[in-house]
C-alpha atoms as a PDB file:
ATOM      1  CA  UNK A   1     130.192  54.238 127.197  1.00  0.00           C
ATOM      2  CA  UNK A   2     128.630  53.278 130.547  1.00  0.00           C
ATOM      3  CA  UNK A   3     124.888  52.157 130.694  1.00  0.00           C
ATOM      4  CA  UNK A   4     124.389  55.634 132.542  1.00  0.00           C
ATOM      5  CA  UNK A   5     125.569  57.678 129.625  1.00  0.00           C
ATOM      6  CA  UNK A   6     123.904  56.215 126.822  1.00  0.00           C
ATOM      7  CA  UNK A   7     120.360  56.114 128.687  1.00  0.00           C
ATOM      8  CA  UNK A   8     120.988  59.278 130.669  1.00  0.00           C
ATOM      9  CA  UNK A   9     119.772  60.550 134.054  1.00  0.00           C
ATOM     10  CA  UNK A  10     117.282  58.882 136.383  1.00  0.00           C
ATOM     11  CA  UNK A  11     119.265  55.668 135.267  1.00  0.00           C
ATOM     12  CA  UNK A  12     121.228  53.899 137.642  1.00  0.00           C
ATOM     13  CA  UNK A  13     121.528  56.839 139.524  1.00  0.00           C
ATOM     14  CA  UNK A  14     123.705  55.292 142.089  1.00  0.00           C
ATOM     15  CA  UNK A  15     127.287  54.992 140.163  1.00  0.00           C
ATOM     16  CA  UNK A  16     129.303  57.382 138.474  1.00  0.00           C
ATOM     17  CA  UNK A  17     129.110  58.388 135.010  1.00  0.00           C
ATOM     18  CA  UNK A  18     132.624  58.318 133.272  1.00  0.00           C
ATOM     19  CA  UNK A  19     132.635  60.823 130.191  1.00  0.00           C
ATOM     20  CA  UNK A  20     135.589  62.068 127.792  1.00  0.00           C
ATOM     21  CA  UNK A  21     135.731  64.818 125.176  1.00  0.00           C
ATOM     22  CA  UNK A  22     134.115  64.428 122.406  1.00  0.00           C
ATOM     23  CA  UNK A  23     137.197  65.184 120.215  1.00  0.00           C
ATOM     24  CA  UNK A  24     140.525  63.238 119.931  1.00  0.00           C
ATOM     25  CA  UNK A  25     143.833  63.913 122.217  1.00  0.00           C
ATOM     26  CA  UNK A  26     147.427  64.115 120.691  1.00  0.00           C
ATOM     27  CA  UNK A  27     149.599  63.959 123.562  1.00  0.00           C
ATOM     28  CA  UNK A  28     153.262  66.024 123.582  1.00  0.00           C
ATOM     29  CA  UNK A  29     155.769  65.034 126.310  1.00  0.00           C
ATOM     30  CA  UNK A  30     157.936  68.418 127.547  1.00  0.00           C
ATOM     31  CA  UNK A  31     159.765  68.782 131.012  1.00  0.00           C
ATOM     32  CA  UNK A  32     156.926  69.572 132.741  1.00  0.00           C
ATOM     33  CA  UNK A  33     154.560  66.126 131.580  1.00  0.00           C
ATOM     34  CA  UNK A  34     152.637  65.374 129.469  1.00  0.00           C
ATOM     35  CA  UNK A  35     149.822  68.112 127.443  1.00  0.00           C
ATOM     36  CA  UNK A  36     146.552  67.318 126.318  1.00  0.00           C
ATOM     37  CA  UNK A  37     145.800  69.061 123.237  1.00  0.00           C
ATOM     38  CA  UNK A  38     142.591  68.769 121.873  1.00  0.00           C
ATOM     39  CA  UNK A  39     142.086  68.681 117.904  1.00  0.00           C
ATOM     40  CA  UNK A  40     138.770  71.081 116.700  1.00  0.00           C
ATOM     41  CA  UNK A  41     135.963  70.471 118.447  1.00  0.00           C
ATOM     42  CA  UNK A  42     132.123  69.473 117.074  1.00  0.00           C
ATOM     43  CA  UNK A  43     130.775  72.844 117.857  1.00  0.00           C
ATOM     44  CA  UNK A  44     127.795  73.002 120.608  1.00  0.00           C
ATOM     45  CA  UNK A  45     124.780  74.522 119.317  1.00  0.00           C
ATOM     46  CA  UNK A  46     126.042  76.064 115.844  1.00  0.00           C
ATOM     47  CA  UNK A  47     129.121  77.274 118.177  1.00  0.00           C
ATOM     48  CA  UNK A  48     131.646  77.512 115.873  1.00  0.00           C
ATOM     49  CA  UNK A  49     134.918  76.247 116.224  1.00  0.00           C
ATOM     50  CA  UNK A  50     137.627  78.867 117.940  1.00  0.00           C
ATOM     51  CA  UNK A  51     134.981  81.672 117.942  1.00  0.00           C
ATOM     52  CA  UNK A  52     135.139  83.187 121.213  1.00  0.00           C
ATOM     53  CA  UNK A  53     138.212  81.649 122.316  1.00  0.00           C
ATOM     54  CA  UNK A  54     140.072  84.447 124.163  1.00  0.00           C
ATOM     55  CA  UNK A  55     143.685  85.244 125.321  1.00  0.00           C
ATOM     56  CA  UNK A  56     145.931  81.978 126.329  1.00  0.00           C
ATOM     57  CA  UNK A  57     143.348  79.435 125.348  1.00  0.00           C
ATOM     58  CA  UNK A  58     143.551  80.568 121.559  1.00  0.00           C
ATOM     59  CA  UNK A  59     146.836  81.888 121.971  1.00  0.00           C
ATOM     60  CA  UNK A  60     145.768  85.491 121.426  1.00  0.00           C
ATOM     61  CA  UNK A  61     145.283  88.464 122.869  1.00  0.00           C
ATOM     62  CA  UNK A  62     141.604  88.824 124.933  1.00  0.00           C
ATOM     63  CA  UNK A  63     139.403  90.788 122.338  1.00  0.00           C
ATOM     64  CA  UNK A  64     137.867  94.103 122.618  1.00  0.00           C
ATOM     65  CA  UNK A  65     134.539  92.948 124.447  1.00  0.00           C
ATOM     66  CA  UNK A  66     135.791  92.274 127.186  1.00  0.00           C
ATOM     67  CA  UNK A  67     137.506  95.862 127.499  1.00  0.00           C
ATOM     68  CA  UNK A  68     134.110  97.152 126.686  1.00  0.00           C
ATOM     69  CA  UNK A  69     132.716  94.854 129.624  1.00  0.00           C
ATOM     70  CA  UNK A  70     135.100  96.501 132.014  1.00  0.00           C
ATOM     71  CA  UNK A  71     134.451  99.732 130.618  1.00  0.00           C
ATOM     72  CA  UNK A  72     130.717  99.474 130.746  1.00  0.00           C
ATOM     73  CA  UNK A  73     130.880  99.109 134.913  1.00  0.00           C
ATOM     74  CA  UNK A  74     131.820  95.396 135.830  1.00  0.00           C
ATOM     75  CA  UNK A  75     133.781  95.687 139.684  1.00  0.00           C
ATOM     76  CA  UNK A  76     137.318  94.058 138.596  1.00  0.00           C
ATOM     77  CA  UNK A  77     140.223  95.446 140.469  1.00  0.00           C
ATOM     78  CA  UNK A  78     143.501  94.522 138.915  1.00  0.00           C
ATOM     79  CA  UNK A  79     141.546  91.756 136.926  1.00  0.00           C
ATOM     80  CA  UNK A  80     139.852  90.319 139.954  1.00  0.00           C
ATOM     81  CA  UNK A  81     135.850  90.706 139.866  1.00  0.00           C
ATOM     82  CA  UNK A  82     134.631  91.528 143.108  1.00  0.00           C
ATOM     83  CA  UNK A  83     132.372  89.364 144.785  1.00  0.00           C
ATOM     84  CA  UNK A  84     128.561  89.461 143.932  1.00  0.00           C
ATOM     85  CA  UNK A  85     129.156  90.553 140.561  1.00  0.00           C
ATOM     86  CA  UNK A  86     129.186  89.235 136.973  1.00  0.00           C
ATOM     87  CA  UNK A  87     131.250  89.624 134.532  1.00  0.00           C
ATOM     88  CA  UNK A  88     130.366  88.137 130.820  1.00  0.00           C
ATOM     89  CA  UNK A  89     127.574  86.559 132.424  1.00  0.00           C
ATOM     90  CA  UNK A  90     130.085  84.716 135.033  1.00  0.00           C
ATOM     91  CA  UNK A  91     128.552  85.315 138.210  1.00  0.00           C
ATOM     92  CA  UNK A  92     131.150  85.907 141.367  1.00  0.00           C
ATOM     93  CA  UNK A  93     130.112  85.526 144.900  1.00  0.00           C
ATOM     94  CA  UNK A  94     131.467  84.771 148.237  1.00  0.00           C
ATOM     95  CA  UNK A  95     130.335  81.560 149.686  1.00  0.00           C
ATOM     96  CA  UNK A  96     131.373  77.791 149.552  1.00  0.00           C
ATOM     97  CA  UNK A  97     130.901  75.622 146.160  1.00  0.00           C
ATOM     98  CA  UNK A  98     129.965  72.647 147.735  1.00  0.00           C
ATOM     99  CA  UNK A  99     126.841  74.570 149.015  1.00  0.00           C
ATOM    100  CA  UNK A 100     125.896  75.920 145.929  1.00  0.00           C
ATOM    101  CA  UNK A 101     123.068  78.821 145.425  1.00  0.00           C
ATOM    102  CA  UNK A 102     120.269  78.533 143.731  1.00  0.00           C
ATOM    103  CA  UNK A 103     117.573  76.334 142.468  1.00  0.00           C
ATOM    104  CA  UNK A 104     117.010  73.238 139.944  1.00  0.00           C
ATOM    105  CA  UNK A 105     120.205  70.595 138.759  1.00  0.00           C
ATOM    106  CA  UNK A 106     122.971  71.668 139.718  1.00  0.00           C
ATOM    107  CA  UNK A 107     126.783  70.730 139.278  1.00  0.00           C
ATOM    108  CA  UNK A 108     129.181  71.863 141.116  1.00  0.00           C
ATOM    109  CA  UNK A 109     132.784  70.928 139.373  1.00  0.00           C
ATOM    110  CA  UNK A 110     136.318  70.687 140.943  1.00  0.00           C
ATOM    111  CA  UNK A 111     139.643  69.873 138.940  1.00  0.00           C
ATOM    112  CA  UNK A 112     141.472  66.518 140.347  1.00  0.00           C
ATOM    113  CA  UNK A 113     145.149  65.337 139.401  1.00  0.00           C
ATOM    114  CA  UNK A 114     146.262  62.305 137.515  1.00  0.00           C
ATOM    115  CA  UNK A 115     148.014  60.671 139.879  1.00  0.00           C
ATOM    116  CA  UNK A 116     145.129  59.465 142.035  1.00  0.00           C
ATOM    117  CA  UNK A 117     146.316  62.030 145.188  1.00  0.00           C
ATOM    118  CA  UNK A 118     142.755  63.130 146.950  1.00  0.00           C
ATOM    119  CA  UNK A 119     143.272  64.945 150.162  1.00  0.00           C
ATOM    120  CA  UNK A 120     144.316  68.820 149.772  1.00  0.00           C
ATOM    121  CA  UNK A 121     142.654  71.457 148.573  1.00  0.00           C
ATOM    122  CA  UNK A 122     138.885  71.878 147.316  1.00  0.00           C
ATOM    123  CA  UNK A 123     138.317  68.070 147.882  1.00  0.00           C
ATOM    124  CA  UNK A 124     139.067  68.428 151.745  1.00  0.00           C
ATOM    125  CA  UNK A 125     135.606  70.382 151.264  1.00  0.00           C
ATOM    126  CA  UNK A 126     133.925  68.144 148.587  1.00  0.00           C
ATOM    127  CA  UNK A 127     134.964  64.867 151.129  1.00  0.00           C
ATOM    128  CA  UNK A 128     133.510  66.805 153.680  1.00  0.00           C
ATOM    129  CA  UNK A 129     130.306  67.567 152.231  1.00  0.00           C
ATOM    130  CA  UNK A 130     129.581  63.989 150.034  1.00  0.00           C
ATOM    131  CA  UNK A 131     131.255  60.595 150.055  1.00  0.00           C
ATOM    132  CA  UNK A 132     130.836  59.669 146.683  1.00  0.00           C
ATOM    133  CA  UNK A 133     132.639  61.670 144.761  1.00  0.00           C
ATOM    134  CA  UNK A 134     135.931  60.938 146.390  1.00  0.00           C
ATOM    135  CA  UNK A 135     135.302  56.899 146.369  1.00  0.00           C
ATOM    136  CA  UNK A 136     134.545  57.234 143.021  1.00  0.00           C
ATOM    137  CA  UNK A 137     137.406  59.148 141.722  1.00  0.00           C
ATOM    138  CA  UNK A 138     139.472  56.652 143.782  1.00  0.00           C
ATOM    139  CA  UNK A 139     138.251  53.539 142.202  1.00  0.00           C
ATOM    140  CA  UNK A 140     138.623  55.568 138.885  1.00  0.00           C
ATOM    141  CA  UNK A 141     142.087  55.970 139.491  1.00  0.00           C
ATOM    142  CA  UNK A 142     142.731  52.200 140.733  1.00  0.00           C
ATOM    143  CA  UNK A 143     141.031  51.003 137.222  1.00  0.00           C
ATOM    144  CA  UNK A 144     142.910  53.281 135.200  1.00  0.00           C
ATOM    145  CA  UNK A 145     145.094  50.606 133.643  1.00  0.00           C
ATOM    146  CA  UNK A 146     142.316  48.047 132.998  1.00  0.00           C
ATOM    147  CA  UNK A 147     140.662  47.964 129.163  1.00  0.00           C
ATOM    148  CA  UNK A 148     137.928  50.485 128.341  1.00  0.00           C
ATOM    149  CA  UNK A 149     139.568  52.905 131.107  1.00  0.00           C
ATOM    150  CA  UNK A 150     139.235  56.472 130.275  1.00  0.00           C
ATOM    151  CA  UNK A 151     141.177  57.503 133.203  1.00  0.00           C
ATOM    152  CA  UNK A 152     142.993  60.485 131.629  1.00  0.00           C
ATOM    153  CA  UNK A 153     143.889  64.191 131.388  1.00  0.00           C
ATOM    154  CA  UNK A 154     140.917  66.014 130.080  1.00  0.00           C
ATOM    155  CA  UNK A 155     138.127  63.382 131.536  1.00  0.00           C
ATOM    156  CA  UNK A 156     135.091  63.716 133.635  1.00  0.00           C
ATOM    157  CA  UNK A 157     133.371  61.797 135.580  1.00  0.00           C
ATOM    158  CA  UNK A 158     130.440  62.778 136.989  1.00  0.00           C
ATOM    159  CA  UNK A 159     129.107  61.544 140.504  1.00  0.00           C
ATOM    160  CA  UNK A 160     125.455  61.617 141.646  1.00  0.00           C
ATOM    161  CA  UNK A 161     125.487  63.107 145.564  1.00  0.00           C
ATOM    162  CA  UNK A 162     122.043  61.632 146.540  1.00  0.00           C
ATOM    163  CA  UNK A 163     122.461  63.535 150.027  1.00  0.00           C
ATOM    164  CA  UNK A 164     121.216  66.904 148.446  1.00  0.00           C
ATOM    165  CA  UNK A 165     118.310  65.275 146.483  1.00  0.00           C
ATOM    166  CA  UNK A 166     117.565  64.511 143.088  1.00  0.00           C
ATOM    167  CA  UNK A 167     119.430  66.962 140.246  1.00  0.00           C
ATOM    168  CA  UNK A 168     122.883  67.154 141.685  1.00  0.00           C
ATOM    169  CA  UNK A 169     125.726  65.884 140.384  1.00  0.00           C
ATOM    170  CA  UNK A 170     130.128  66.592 141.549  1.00  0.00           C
ATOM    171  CA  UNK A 171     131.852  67.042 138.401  1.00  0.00           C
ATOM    172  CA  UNK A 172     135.414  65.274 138.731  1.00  0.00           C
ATOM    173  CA  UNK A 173     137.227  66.845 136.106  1.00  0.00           C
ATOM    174  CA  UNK A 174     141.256  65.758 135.354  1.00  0.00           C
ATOM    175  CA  UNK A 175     143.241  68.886 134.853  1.00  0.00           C
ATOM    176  CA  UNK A 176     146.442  68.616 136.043  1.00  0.00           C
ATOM    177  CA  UNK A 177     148.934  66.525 135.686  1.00  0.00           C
ATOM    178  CA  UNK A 178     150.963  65.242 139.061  1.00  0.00           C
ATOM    179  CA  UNK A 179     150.790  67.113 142.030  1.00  0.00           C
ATOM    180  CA  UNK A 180     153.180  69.956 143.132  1.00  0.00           C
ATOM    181  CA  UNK A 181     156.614  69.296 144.363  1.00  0.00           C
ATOM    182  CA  UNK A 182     159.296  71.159 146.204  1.00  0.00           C
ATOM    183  CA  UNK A 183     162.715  71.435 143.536  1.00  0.00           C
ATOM    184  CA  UNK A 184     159.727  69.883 140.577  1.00  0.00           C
ATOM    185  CA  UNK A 185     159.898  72.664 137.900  1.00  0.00           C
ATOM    186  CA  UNK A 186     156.677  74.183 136.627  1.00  0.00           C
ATOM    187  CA  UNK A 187     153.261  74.065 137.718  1.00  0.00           C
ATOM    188  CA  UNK A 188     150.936  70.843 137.544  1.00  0.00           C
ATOM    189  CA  UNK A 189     147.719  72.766 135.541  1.00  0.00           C
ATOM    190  CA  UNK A 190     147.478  71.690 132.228  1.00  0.00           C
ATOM    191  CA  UNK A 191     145.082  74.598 130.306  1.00  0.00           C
ATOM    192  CA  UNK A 192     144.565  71.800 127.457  1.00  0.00           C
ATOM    193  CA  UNK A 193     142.580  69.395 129.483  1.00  0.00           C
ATOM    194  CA  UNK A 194     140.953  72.504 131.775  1.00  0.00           C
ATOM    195  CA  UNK A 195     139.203  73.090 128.543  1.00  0.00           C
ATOM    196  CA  UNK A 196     138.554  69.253 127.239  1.00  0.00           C
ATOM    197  CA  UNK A 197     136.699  68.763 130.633  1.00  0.00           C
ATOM    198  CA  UNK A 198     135.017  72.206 130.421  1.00  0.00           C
ATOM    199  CA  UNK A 199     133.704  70.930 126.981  1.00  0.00           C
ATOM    200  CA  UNK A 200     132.153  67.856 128.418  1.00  0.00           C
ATOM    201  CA  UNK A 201     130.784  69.492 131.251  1.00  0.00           C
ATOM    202  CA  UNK A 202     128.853  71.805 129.323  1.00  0.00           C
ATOM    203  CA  UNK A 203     127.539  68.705 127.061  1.00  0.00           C
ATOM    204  CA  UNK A 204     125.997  67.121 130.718  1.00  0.00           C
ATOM    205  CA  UNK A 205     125.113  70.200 131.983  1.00  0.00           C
ATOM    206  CA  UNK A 206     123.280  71.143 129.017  1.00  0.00           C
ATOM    207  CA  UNK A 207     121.976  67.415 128.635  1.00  0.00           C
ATOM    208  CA  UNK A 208     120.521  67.989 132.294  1.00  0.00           C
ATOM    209  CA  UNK A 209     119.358  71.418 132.238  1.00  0.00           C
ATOM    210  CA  UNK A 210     121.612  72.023 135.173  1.00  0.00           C
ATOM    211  CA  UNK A 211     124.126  75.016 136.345  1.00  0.00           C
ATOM    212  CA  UNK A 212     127.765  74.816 136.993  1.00  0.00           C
ATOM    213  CA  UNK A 213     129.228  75.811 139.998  1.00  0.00           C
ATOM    214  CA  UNK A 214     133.190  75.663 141.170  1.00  0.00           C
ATOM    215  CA  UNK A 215     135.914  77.685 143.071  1.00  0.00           C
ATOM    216  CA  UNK A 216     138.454  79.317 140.897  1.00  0.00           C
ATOM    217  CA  UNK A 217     139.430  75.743 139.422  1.00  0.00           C
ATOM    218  CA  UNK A 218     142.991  75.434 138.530  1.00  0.00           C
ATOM    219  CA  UNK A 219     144.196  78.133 140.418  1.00  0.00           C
ATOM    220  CA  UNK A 220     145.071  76.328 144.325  1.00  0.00           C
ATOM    221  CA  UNK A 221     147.473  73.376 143.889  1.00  0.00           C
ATOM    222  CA  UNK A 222     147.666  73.194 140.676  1.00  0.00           C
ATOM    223  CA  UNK A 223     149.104  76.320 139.885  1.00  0.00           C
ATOM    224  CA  UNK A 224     147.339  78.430 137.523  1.00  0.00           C
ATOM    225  CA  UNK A 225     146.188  81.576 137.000  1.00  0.00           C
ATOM    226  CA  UNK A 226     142.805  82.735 136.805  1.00  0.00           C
ATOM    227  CA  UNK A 227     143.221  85.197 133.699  1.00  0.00           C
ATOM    228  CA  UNK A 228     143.550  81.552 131.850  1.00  0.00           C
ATOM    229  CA  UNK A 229     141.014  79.788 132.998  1.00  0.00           C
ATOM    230  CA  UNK A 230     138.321  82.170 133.242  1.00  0.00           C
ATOM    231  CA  UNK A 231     138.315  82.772 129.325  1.00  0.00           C
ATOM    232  CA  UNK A 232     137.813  78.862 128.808  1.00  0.00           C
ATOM    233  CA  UNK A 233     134.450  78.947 131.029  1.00  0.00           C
ATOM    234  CA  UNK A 234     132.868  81.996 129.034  1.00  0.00           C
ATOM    235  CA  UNK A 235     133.799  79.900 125.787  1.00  0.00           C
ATOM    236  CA  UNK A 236     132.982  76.327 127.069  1.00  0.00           C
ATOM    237  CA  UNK A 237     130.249  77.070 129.332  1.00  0.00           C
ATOM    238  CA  UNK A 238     128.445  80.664 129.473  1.00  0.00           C
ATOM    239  CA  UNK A 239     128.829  81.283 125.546  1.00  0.00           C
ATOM    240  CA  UNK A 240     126.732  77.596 125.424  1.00  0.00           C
ATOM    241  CA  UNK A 241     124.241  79.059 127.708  1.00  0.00           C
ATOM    242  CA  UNK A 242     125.488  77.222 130.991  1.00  0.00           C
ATOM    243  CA  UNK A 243     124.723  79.227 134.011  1.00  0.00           C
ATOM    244  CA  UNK A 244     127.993  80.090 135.716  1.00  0.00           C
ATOM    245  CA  UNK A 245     128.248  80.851 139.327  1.00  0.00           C
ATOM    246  CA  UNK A 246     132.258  81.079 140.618  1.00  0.00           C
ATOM    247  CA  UNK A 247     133.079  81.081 144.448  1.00  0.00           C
ATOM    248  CA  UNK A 248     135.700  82.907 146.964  1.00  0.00           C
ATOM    249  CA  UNK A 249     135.713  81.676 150.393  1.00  0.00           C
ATOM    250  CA  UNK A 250     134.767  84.665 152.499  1.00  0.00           C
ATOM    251  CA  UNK A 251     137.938  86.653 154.072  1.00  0.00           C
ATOM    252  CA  UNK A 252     139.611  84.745 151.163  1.00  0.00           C
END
């Protein structure tokens, strides 16, 4: 663990803060790479361990609260909230992630690949916005092999953006696994380490009393789909008590 982590914000402030999941990986190799599976986790706050899991992340079908939810009112169209709204306490709205809304910490969180390729997608935006979390994630990558590396599928590492002020953070989050390929077969997202890093983030974010903020992670480049991932941020972070807020560009 880094000097940062163990003594916490306000701390060396100026490097990145390298964090895995608190729980241990057994790795599976299939045609599609490699699958981060993450054993029980210590449960957050008297969270217990699988309760609240919902559809793909527990392997099981979504249960009857969030029927109710869409009963009660919420605005989803064909599973898609519309923008401005919340649904279980994830709040949608149309905007940019990198200029998050709001007041107090924030940390807005993006999902990067493991095979150290920066330069499409959200991180076109991030890069555009702050420096430092693409340097970092780059030097991350180029140390991966050296000891005490936790470069890795389901990692975080968390970069201070001093250009915004004190109490923000970019939350570079490994979740997929190689990049997308014309004639590769399946899809780079790997759900397992979506929901390691999602874990983590909600330790910092709870550690630093901040909100989480991200596009629809997963979902771009790497392939997913957003009736995954959005049950493993309503178990990981807005069941915790993490603010949520999730962005669509405008016209998107």
């Amino acid at each position: 663990m880094t000097h940062e982590a163990r003594n916490g914000p306000g701390k060396a402030l100026g490097n990145p803060i390298h964090y895995r999941h608190i729980t241990h990986f057994t790795v599976s190799h299939d045609p599609n790479g490699p699958a981060v599976r993450p054993e029980p986790a210590r449960p957050l706050r008297g969270h217990q361990p699988g309760a609240g899991r919902t559809g793909a992340a527990a392997g099981a079908p979504e249960p009857a609260r969030r029927g109710a939810a869409r009963r009660r009112g919420s605005s989803i169209v064909s599973g898609r909230p519309y923008r401005g709204t919340v649904t279980n306490k994830v709040r949608y709205t149309s905007g940019d992630a990198t200029a998050p809304e709001g007041a107090g910490p924030m940390v807005p969180a993006h999902v990067c690949n493991d095979a150290g390729g920066w330069g499409k997608g959200f991180v076109k935006a991030v890069s555009r916005r702050w420096p430092e979390p693409e340097s970092a994630y780059r030097a991350w990558y180029r140390g991966r092999d050296e000891p005490g590396s936790d470069f890795a599928l389901g990692a975080v590492q968390l970069v201070p953006v001093g250009s915004d002020g004190p109490g923000r953070w970019v939350a570079n989050m490994i979740g997929q696994h190689g990049v997308a390929r014309r004639g590769r077969p399946g899809v780079p997202i790997r759900y397992e380490a979506i929901d390691a890093a999602l874990h983590t983030l909600a330790g910092h974010c709870i550690r630093l009393g901040a909100s989480a903020h991200m596009p629809r992670i997963g979902c771009g480049l790497a392939g997913g789909t957003w009736d995954r991932v959005e049950p493993l941020l309503r178990t990981r972070l807005v069941e915790e008590g993490v603010p949520v807020t999730v962005y669509d560009m405008p016209g998107a």
